[in-house]
Protein backbone atom coordinates (compact mmCIF):
# COMPACT_ATOMS: atom_id res chain seq x y z
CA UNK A 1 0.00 0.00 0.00
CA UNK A 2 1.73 3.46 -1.08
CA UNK A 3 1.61 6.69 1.31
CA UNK A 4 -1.35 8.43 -0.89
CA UNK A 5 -3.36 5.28 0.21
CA UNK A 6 -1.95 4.61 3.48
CA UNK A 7 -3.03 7.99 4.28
CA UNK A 8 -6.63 8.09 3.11
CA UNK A 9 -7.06 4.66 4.77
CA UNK A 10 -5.91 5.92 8.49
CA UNK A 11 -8.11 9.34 7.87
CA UNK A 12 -10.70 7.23 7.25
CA UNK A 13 -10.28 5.47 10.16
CA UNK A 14 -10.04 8.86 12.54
CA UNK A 15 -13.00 9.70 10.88
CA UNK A 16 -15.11 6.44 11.65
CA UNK A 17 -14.09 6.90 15.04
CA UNK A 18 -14.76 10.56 15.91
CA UNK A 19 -18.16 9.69 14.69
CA UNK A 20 -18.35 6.02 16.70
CA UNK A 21 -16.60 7.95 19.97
CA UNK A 22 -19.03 10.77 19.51
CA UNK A 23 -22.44 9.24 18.67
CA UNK A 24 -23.23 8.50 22.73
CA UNK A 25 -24.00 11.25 23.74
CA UNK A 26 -25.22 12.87 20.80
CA UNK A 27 -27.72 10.41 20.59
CA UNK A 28 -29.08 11.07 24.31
CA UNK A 29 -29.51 14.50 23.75
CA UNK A 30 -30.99 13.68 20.10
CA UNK A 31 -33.67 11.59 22.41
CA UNK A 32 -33.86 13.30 25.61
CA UNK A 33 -34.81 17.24 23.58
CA UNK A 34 -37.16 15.00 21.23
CA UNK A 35 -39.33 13.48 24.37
CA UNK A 36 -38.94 16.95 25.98
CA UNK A 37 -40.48 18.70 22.84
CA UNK A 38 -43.16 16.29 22.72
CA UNK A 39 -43.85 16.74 26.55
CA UNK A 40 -43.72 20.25 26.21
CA UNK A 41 -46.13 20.63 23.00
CA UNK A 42 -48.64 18.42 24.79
CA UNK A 43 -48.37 20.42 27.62
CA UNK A 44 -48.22 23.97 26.12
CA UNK A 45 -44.82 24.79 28.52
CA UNK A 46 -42.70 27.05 26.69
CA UNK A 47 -39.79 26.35 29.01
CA UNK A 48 -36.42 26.25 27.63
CA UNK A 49 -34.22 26.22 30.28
CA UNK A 50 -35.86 22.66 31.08
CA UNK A 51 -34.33 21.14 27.89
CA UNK A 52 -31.02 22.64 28.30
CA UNK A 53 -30.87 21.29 31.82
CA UNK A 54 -32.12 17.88 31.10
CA UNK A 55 -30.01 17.99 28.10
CA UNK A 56 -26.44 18.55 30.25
CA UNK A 57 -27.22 16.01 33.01
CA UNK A 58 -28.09 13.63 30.49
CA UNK A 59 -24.91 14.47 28.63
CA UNK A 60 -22.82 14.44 31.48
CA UNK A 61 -24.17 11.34 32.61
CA UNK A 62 -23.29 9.48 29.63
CA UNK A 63 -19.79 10.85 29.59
CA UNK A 64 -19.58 9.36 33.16
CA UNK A 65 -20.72 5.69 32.21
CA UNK A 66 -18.95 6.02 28.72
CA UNK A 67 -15.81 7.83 29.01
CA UNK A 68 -13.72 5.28 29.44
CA UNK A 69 -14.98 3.41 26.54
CA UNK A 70 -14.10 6.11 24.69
CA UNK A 71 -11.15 6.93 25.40
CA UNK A 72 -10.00 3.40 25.42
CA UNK A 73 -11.24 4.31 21.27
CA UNK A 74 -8.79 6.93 20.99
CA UNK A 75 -6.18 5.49 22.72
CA UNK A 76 -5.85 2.19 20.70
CA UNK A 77 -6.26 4.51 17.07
CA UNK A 78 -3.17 6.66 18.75
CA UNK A 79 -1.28 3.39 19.80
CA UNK A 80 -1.82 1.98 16.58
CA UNK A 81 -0.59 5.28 14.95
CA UNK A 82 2.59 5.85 16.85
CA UNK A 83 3.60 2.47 16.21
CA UNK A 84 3.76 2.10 12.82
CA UNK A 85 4.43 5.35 12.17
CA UNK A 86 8.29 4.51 11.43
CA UNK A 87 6.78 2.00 8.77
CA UNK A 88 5.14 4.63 7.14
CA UNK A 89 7.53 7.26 6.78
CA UNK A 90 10.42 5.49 5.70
C-alpha cells in the first residue's frame, strides 16, 4: 500500500471513530430534547431552560458511564498510529 493510500485509509479510520466515539452522547440528547419537545407541546410549557438542563445532566451522565470506553477508542487509534508510524515514513 503506497503513502497516498496509506493515508486516506488511516483518515478514514479517525474519521469512523470521531463519529463512533461521539455518537453516545449525541444520541441522548438527540432523544432526551425530542421526548422533551413532545412533553412540552402536549403540555403547552414554553420552558427552555428545562431542555437545556435535562439535556447537560443527560450528557454528562453518559460521559460518566462512557468515558472510558471512549477513550479506550482513541487510545488504541493513537497506539496503533505511533507504532507504525516509522513504517510509514520510511
Amino acid at each position: 500500500m503506497g503513502n497516498t493510500e496509506q493515508f486516506l485509509y488511516l483518515s478514514r479510520q479517525a474519521m469512523m471513530l470521531v463519529v463512533l466515539v461521539s455518537a453516545p452522547p449525541i444520541v441522548a440528547a438527540l432523544a432526551v430534547g425530542l421526548t422533551l419537545a413532545i412533553l412540552q407541546a402536549l403540555t403547552q410549557i414554553q420552558e427552555q431552560t428545562l431542555q437545556t438542563a435535562a439535556r447537560l445532566v443527560v450528557v454528562f451522565a453518559v460521559l460518566i458511564f462512557a468515558g472510558y470506553w471512549m477513550a479506550l477508542q482513541v487510545l488504541a487509534f493513537a497506539v496503533n498510529i505511533f507504532n507504525n508510524f516509522g513504517t510509514w515514513v520510511s
